[in-house]
C-alpha atoms as a PDB file:
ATOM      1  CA  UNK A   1      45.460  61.629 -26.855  1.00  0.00           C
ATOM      2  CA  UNK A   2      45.434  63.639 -23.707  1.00  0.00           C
ATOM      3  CA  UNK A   3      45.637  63.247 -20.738  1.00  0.00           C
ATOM      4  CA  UNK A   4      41.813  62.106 -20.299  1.00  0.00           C
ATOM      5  CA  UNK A   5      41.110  59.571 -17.376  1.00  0.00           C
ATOM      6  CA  UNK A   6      39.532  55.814 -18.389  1.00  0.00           C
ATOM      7  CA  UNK A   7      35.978  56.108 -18.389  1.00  0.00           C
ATOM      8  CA  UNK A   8      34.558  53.257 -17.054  1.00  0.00           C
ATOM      9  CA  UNK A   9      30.200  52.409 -17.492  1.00  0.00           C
ATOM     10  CA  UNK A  10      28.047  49.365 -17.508  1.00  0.00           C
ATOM     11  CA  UNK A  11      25.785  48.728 -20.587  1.00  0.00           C
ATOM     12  CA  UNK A  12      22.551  50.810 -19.167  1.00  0.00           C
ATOM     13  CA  UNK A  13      24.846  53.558 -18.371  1.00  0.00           C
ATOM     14  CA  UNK A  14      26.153  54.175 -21.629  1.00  0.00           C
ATOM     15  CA  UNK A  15      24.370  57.116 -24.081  1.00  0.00           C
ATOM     16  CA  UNK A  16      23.642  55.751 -27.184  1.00  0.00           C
ATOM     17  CA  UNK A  17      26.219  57.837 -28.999  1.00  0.00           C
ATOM     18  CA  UNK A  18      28.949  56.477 -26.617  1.00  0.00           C
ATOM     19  CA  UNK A  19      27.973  53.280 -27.419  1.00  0.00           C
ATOM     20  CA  UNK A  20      27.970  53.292 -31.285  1.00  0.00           C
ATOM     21  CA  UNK A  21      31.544  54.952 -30.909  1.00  0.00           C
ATOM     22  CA  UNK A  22      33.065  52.069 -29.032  1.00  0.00           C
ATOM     23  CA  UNK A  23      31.141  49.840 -31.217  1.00  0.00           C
ATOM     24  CA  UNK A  24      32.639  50.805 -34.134  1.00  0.00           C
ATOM     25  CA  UNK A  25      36.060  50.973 -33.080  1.00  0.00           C
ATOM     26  CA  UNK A  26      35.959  46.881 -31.895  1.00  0.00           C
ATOM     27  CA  UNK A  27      34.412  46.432 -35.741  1.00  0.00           C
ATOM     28  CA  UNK A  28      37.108  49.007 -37.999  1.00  0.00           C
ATOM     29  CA  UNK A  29      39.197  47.113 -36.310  1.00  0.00           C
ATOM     30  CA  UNK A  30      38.375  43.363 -35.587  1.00  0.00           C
ATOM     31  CA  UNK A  31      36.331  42.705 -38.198  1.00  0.00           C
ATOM     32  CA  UNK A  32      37.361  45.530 -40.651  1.00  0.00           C
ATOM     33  CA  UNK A  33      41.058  46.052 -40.292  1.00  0.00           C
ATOM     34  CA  UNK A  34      41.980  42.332 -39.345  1.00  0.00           C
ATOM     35  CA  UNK A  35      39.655  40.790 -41.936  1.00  0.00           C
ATOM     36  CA  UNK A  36      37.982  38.828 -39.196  1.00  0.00           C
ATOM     37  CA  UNK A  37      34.218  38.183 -40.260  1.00  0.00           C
ATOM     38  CA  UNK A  38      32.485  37.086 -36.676  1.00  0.00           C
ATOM     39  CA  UNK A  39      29.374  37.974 -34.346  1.00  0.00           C
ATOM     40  CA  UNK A  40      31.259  41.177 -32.605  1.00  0.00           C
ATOM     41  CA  UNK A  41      27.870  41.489 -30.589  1.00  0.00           C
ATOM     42  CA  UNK A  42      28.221  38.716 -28.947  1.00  0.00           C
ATOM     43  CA  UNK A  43      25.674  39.478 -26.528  1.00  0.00           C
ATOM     44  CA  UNK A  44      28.149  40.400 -23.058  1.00  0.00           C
ATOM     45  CA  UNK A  45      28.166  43.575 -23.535  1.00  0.00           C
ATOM     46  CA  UNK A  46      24.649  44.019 -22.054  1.00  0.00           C
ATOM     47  CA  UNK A  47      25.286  42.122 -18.986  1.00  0.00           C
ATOM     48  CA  UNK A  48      25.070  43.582 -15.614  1.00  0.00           C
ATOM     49  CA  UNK A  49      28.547  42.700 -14.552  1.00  0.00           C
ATOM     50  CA  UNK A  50      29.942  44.035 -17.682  1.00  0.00           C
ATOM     51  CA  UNK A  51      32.256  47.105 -17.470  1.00  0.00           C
ATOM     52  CA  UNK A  52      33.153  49.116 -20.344  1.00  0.00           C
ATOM     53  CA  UNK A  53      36.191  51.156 -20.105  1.00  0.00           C
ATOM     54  CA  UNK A  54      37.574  53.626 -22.671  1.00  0.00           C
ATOM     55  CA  UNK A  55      40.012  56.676 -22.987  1.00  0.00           C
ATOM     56  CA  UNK A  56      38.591  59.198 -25.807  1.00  0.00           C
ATOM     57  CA  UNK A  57      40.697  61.115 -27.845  1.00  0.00           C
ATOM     58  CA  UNK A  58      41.074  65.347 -28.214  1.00  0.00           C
ATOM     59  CA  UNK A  59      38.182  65.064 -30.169  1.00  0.00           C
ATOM     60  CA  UNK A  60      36.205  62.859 -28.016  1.00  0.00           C
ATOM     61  CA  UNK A  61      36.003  60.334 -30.241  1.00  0.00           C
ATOM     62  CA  UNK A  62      37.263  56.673 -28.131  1.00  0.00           C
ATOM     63  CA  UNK A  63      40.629  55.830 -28.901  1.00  0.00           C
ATOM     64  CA  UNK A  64      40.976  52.954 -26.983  1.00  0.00           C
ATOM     65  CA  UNK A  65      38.826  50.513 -25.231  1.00  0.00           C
ATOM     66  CA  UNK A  66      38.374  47.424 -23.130  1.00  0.00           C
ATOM     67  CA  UNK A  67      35.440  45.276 -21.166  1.00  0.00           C
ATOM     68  CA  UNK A  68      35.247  43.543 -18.589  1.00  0.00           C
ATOM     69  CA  UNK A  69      32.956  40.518 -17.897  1.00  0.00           C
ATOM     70  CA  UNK A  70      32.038  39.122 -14.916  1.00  0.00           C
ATOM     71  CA  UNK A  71      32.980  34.748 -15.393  1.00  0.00           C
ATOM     72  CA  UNK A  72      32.092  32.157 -12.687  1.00  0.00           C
ATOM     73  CA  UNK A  73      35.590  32.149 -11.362  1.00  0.00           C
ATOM     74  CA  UNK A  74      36.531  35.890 -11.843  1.00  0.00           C
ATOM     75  CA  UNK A  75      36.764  38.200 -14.641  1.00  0.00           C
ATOM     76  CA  UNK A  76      37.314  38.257 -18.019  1.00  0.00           C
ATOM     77  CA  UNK A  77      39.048  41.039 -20.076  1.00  0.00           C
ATOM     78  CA  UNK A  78      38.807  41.320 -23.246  1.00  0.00           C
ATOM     79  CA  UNK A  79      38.171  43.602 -26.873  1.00  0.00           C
ATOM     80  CA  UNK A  80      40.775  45.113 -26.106  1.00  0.00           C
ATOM     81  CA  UNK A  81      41.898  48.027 -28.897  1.00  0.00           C
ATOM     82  CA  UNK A  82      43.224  51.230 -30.229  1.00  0.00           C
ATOM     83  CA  UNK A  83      43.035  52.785 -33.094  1.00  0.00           C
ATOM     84  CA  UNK A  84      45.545  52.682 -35.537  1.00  0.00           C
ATOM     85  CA  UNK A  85      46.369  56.156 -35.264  1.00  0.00           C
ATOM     86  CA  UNK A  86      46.485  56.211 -31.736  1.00  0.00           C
ATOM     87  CA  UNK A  87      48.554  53.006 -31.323  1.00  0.00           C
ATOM     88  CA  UNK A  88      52.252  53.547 -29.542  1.00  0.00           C
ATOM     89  CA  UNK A  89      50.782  56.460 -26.782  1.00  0.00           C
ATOM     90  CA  UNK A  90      50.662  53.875 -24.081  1.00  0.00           C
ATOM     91  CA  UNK A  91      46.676  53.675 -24.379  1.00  0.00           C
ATOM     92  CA  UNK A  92      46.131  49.693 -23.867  1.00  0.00           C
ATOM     93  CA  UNK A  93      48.630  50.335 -20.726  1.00  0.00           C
ATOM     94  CA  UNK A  94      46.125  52.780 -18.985  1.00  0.00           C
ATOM     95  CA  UNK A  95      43.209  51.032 -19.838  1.00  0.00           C
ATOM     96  CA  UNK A  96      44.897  47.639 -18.603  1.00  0.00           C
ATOM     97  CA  UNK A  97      45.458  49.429 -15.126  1.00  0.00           C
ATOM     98  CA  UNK A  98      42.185  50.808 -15.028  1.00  0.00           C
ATOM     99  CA  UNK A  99      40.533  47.223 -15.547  1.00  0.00           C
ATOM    100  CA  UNK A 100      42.499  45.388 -13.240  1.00  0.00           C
ATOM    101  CA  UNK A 101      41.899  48.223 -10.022  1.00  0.00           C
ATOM    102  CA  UNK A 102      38.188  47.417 -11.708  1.00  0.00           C
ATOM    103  CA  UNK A 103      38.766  43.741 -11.365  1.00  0.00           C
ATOM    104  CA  UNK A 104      40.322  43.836  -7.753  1.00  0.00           C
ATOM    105  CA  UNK A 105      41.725  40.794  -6.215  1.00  0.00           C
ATOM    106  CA  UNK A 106      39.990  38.248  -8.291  1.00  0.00           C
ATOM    107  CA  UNK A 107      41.367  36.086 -10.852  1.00  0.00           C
ATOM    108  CA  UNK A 108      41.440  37.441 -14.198  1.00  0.00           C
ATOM    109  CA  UNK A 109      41.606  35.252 -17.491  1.00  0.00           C
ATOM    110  CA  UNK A 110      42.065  36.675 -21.102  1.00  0.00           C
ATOM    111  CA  UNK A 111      42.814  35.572 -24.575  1.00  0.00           C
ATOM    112  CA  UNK A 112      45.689  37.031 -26.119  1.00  0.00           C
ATOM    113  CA  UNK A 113      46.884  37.119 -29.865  1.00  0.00           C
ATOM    114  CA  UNK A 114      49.981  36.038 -29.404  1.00  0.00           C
ATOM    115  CA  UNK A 115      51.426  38.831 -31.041  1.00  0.00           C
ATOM    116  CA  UNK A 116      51.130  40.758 -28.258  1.00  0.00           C
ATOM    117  CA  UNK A 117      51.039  38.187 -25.204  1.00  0.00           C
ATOM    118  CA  UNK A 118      54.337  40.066 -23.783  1.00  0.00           C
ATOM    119  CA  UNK A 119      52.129  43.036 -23.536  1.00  0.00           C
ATOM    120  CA  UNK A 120      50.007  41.458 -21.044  1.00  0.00           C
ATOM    121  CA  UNK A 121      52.849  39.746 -18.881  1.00  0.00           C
ATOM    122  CA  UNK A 122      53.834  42.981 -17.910  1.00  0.00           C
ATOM    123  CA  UNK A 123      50.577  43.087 -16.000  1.00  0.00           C
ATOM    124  CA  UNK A 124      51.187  39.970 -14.107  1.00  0.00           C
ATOM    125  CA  UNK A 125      49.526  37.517 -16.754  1.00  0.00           C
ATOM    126  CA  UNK A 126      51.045  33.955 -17.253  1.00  0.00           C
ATOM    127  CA  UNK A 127      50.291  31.937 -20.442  1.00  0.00           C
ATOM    128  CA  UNK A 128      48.169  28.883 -18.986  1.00  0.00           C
ATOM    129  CA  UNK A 129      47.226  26.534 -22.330  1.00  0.00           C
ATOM    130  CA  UNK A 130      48.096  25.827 -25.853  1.00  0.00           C
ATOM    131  CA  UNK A 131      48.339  28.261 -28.252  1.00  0.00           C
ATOM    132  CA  UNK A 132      45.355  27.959 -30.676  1.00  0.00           C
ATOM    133  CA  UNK A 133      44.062  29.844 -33.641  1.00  0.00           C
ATOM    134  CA  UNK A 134      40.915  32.227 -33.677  1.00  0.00           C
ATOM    135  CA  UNK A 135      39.550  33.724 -36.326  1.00  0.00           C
ATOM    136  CA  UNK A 136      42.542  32.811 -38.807  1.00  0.00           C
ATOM    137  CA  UNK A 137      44.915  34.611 -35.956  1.00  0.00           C
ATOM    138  CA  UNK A 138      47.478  32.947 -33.029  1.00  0.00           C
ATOM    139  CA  UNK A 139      45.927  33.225 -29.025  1.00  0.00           C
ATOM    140  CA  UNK A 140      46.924  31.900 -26.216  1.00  0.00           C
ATOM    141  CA  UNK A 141      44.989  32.083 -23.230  1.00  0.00           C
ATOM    142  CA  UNK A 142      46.558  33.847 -20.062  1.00  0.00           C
ATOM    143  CA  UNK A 143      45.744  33.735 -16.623  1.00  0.00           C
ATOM    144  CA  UNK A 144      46.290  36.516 -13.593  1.00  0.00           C
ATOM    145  CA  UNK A 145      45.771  35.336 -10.356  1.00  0.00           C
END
């Protein structure tokens, strides 16, 4: 947990190693960890908007990671993750100012487990709907203009 810079790529520029890596850290965690049984390939990740932005541990391995998807009225952020022994360095905070300088000046929605929807305020995000469950867990959906 270095002091690497976010790697941002889109789909075709990712190695296929890189991309099983990030892979599995969205499914040890979403699916695995948080006992949430869903379609993790959802099929965004291969879009041509779609950015992919990670910060890899000492070892290389990713530690933390984010996309972001290109949506008719802006962007869309979203997987966002760290792994559980990298969790408390400040890694969802770099990766969360990489995205948005990523994003620019247009609108930016996201889906937030509750949990953690202060997290995201501090980056300018306003809850804008009811709170609804997902996947047996709390989100509210959040809004940046």
């Amino acid at each position: 947990m270095g002091d690497a810079e976010p790697q941002v790529a889109s789909f075709t520029e990712l190695d296929a190693g890189t991309l099983y890596a990030l892979l599995k850290l969205r499914v040890d965690v979403f699916v695995v960890e948080q006992n949430c049984p869903y379609p993790e390939l959802d099929g965004r990740d291969t879009e041509p908007g779609t950015r992919h932005v990670w910060l890899s541990g000492d070892s290389g391995a990713p530690e933390a990671y984010l996309r972001v998807l290109d949506d008719p009225d802006g962007a869309r952020i979203g997987r966002v993750v760290t792994a559980p022994h990298a969790r408390g360095a400040g890694l969802a905070g770099r990766l969360m100012e990489a995205a948005l300088e990523a994003v620019g000046d247009r609108t930016v929605r996201l889906d937030a487990q509750t949990q953690v929807a202060g997290f995201y305020a501090k980056y300018g995000f306003v809850v804008d709907g009811p709170e609804y469950v997902e996947d047996g867990i709390p989100h509210v959906p959040m809004l940046r203009r």
